[in-house]
N, C-alpha and C. Protein backbone atom coordinates (compact mmCIF):
# COMPACT_ATOMS: atom_id res chain seq x y z
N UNK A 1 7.12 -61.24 -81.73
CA UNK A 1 7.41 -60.17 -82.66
C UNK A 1 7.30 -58.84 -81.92
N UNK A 2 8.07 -57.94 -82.29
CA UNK A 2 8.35 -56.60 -81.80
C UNK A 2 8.34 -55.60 -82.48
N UNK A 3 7.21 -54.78 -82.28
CA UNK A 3 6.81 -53.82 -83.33
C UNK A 3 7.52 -52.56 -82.54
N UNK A 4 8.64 -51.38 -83.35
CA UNK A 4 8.51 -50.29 -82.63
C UNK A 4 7.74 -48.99 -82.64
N UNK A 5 7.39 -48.68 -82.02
CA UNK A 5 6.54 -47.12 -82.20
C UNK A 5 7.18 -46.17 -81.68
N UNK A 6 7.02 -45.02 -82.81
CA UNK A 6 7.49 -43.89 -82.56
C UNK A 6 6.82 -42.97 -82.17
N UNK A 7 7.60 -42.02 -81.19
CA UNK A 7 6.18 -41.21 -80.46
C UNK A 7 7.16 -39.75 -80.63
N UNK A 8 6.90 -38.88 -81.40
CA UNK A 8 7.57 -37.73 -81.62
C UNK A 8 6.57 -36.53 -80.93
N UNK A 9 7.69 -36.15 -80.20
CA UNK A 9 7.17 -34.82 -79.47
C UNK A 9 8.00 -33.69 -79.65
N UNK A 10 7.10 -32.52 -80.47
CA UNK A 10 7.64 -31.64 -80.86
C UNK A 10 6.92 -30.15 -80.11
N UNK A 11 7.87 -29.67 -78.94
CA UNK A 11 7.59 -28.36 -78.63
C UNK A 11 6.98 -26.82 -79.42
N UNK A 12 6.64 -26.62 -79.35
CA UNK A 12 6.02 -24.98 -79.79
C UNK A 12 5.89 -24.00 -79.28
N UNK A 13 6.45 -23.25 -79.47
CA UNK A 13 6.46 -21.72 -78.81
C UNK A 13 6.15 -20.96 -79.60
N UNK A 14 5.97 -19.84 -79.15
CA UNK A 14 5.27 -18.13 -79.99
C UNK A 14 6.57 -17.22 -79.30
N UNK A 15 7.03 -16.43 -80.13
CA UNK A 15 8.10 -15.33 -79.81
C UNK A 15 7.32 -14.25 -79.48
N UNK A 16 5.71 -13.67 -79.52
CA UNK A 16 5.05 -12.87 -79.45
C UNK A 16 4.32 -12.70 -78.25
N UNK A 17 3.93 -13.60 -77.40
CA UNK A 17 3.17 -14.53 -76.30
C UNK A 17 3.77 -15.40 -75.60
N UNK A 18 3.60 -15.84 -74.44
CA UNK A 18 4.06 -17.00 -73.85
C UNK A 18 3.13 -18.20 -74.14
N UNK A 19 2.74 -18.30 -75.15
CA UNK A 19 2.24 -19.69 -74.99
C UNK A 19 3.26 -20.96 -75.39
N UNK A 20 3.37 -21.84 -75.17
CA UNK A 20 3.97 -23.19 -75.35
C UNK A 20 2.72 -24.35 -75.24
N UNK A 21 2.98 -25.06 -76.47
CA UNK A 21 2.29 -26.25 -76.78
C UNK A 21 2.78 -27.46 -77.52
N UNK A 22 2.14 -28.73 -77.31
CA UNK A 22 3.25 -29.99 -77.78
C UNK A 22 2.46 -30.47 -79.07
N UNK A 23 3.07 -30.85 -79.78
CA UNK A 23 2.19 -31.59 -81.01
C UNK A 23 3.12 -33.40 -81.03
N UNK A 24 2.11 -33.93 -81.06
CA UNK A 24 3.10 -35.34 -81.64
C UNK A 24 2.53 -35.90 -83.10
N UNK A 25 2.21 -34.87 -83.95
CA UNK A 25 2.16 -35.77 -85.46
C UNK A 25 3.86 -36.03 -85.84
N UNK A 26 4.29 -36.65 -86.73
CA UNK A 26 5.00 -37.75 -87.30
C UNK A 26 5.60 -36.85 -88.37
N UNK A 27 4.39 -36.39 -89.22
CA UNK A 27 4.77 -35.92 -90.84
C UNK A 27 4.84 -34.17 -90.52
N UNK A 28 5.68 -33.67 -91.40
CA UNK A 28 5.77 -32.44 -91.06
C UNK A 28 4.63 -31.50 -90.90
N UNK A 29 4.50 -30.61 -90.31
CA UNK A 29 3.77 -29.63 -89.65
C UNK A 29 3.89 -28.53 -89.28
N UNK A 30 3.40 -27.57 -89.23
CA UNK A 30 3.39 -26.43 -88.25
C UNK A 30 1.98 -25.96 -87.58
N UNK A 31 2.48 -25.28 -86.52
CA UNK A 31 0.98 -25.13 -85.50
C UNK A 31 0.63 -23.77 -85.03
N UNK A 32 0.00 -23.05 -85.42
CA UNK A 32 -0.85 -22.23 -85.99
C UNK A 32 -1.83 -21.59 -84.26
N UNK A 33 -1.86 -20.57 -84.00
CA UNK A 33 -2.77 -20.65 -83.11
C UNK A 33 -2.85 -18.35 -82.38
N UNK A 34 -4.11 -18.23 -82.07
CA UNK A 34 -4.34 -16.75 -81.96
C UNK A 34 -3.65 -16.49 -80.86
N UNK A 35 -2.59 -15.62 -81.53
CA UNK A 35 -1.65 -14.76 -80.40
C UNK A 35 -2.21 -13.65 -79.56
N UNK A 36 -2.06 -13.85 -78.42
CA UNK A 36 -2.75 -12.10 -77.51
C UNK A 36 -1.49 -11.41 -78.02
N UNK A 37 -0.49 -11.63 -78.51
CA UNK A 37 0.47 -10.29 -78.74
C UNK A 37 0.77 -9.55 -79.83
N UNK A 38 -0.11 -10.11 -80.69
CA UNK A 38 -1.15 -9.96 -82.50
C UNK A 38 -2.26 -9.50 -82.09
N UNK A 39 -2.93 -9.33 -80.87
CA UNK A 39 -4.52 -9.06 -80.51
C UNK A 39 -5.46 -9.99 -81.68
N UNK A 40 -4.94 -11.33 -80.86
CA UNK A 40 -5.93 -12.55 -81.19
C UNK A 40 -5.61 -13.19 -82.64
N UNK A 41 -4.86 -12.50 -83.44
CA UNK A 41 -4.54 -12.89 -85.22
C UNK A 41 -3.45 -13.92 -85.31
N UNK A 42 -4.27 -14.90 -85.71
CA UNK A 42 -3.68 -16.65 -86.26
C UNK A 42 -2.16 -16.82 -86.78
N UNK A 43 -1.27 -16.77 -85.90
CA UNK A 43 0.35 -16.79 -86.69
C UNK A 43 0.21 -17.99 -86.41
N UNK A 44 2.07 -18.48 -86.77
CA UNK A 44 2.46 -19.56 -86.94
C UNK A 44 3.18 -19.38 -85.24
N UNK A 45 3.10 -20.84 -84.75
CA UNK A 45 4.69 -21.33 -83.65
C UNK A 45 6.13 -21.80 -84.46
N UNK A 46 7.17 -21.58 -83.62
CA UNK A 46 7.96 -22.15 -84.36
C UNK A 46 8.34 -23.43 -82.95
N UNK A 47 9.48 -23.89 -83.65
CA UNK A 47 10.04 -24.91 -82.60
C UNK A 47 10.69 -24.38 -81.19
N UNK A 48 10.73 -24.81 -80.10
CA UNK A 48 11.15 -24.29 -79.08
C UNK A 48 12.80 -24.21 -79.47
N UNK A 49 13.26 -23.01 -79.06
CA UNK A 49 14.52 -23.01 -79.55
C UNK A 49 15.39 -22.39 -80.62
N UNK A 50 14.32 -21.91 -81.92
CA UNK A 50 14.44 -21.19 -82.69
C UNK A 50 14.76 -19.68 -82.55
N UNK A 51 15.96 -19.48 -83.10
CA UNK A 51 15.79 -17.99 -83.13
C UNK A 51 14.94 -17.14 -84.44
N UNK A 52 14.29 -16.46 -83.88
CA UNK A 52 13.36 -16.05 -85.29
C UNK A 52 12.57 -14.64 -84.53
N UNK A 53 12.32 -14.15 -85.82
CA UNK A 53 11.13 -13.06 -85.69
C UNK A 53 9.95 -12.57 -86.52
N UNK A 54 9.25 -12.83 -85.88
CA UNK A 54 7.50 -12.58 -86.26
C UNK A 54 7.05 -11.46 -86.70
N UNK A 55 6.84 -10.86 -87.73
CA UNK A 55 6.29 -9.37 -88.34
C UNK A 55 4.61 -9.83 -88.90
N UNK A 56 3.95 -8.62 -88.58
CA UNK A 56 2.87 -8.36 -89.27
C UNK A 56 2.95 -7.71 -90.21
N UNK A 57 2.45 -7.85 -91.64
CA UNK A 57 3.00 -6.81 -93.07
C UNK A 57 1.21 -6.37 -93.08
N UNK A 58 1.37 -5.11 -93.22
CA UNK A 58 -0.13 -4.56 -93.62
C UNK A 58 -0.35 -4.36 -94.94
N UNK A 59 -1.47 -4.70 -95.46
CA UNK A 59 -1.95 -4.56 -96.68
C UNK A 59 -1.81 -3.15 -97.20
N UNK A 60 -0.91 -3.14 -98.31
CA UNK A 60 0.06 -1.57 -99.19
C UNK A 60 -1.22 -1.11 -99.78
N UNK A 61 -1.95 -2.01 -100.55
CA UNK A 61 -2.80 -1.93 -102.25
C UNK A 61 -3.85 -1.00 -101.65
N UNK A 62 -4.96 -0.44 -102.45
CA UNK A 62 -6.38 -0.41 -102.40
C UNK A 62 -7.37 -1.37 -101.74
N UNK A 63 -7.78 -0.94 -100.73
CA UNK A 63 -8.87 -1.85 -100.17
C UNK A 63 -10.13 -2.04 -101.28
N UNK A 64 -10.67 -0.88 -100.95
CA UNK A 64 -12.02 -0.84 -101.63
C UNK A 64 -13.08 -1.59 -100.85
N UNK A 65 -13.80 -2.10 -101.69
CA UNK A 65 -14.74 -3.15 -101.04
C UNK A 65 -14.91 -4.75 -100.80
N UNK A 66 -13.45 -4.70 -100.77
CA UNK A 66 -12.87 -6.51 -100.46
C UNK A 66 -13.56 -6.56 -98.83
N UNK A 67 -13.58 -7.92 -98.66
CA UNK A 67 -14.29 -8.54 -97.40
C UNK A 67 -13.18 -9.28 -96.55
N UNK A 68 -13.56 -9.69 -96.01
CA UNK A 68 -13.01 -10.54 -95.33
C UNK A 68 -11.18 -10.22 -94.84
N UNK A 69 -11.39 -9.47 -94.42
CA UNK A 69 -9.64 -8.34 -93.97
C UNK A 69 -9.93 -9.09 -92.55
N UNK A 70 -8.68 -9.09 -92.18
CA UNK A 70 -8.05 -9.11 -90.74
C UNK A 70 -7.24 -7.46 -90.20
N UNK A 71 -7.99 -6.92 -89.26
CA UNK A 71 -7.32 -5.58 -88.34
C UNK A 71 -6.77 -5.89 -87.47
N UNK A 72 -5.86 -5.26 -87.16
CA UNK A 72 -5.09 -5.28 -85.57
C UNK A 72 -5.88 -3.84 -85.31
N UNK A 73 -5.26 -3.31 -84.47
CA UNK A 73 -5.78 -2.37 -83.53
C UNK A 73 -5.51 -1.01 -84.03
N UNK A 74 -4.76 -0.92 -84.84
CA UNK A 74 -5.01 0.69 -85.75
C UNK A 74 -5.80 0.52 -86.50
N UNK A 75 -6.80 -0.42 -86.96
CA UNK A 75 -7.75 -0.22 -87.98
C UNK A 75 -7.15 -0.67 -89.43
N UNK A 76 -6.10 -1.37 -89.67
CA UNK A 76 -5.58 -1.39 -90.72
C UNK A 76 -5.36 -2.71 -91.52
N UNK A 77 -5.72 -3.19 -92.27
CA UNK A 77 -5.70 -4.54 -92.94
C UNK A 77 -4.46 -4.98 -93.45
N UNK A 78 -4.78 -6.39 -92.48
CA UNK A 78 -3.21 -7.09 -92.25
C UNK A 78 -3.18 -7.77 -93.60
N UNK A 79 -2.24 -8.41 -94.29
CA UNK A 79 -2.29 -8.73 -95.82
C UNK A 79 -1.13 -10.41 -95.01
N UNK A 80 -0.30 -10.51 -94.36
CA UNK A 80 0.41 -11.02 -93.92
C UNK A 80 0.78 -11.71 -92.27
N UNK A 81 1.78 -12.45 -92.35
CA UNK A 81 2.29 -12.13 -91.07
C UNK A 81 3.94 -13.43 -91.16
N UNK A 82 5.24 -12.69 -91.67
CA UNK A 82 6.17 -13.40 -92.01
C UNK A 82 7.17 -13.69 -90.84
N UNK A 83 7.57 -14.70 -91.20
CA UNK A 83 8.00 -15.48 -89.85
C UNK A 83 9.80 -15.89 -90.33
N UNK A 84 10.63 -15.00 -89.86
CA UNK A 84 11.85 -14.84 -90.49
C UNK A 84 13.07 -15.20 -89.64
N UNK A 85 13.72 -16.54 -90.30
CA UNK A 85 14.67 -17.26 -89.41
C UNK A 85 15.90 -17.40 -89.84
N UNK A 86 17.09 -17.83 -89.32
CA UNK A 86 18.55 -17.75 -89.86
C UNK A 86 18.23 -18.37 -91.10
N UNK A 87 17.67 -19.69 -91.48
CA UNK A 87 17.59 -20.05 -92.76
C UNK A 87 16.97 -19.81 -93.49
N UNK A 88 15.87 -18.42 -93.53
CA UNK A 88 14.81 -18.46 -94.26
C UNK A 88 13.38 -17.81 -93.99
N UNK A 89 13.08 -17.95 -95.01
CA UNK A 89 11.59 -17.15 -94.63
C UNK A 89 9.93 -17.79 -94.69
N UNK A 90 9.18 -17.82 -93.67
CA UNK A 90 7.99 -18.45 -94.04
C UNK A 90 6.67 -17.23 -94.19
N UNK A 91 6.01 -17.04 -94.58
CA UNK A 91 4.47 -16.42 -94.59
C UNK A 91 3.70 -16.73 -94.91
N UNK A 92 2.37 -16.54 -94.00
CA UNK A 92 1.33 -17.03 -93.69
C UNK A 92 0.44 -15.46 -94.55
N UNK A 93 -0.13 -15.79 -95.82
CA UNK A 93 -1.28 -14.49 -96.21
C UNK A 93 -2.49 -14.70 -95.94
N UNK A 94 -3.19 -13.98 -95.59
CA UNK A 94 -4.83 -13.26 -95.12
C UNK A 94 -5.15 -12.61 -96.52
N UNK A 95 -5.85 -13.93 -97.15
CA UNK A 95 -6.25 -13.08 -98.68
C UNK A 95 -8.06 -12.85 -98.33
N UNK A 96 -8.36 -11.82 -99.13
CA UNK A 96 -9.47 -11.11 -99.05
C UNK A 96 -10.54 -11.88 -99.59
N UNK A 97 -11.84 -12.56 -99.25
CA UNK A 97 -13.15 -13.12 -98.97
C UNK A 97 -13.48 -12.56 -100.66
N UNK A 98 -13.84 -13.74 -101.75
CA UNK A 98 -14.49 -13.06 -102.92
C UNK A 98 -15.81 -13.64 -102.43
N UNK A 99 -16.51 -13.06 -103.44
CA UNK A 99 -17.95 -13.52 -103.26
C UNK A 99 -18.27 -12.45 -104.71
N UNK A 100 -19.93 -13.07 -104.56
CA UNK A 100 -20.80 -12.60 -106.10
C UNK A 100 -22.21 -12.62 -105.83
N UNK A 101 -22.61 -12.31 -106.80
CA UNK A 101 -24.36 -12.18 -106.51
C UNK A 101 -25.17 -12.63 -108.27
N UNK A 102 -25.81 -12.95 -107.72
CA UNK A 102 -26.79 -13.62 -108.98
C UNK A 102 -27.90 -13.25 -109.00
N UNK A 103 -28.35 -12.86 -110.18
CA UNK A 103 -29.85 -12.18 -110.04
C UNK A 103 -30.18 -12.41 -111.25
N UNK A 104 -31.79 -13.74 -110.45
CA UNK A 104 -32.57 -14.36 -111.15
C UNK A 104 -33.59 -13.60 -112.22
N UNK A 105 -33.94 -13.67 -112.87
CA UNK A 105 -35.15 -13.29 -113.51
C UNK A 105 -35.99 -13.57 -113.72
């Protein structure tokens, strides 16, 4: 008996950085990893080969006293980072850290 296995190797590149990396999962995916050309902030790769372009969208609203923001290097809270290709659009959001406090009696 002859079993076949499939061994899928799927390239990754960053349009922002030179990095290139291989993934071989099976089921769909994307691979995720800190760009030096974001100063270190978690985008997406696309497939080697893709034409596309990578934007950072900064957070428009009121900050206030939300937590958990991502800055690039002007000091300014990233809300986004959309990844825009002949067919379409993907984005990845950086939502803001809730938290609460309880006070016992």
């Amino acid at each position: 008996m002859t079993i076949a296995v499939l061994k899928i190797d799927q390239v990754w590149v960053c349009p922002n950085c030179t990095l290139e990396q291989i993934t071989h999962e099976i089921r769909p995916h994307v691979r995720m990893h800190r760009c030096l050309g974001f100063a270190g902030l978690t985008v997406p790769m696309v497939p080697k080969g893709t034409k596309c372009k990578v934007e950072v969208k900064e957070r428009e609203d009121y900050v206030g006293e939300d937590e958990g923001h991502v800055f690039l290097h002007e000091g300014r809270p990233i809300m986004s980072v959309v990844t825009t290709r002949d067919d379409g659009q993907d984005c990845a959001v950086f939502a803001p850290t809730a938290h609460a406090e309880a006070h016992v009696s």
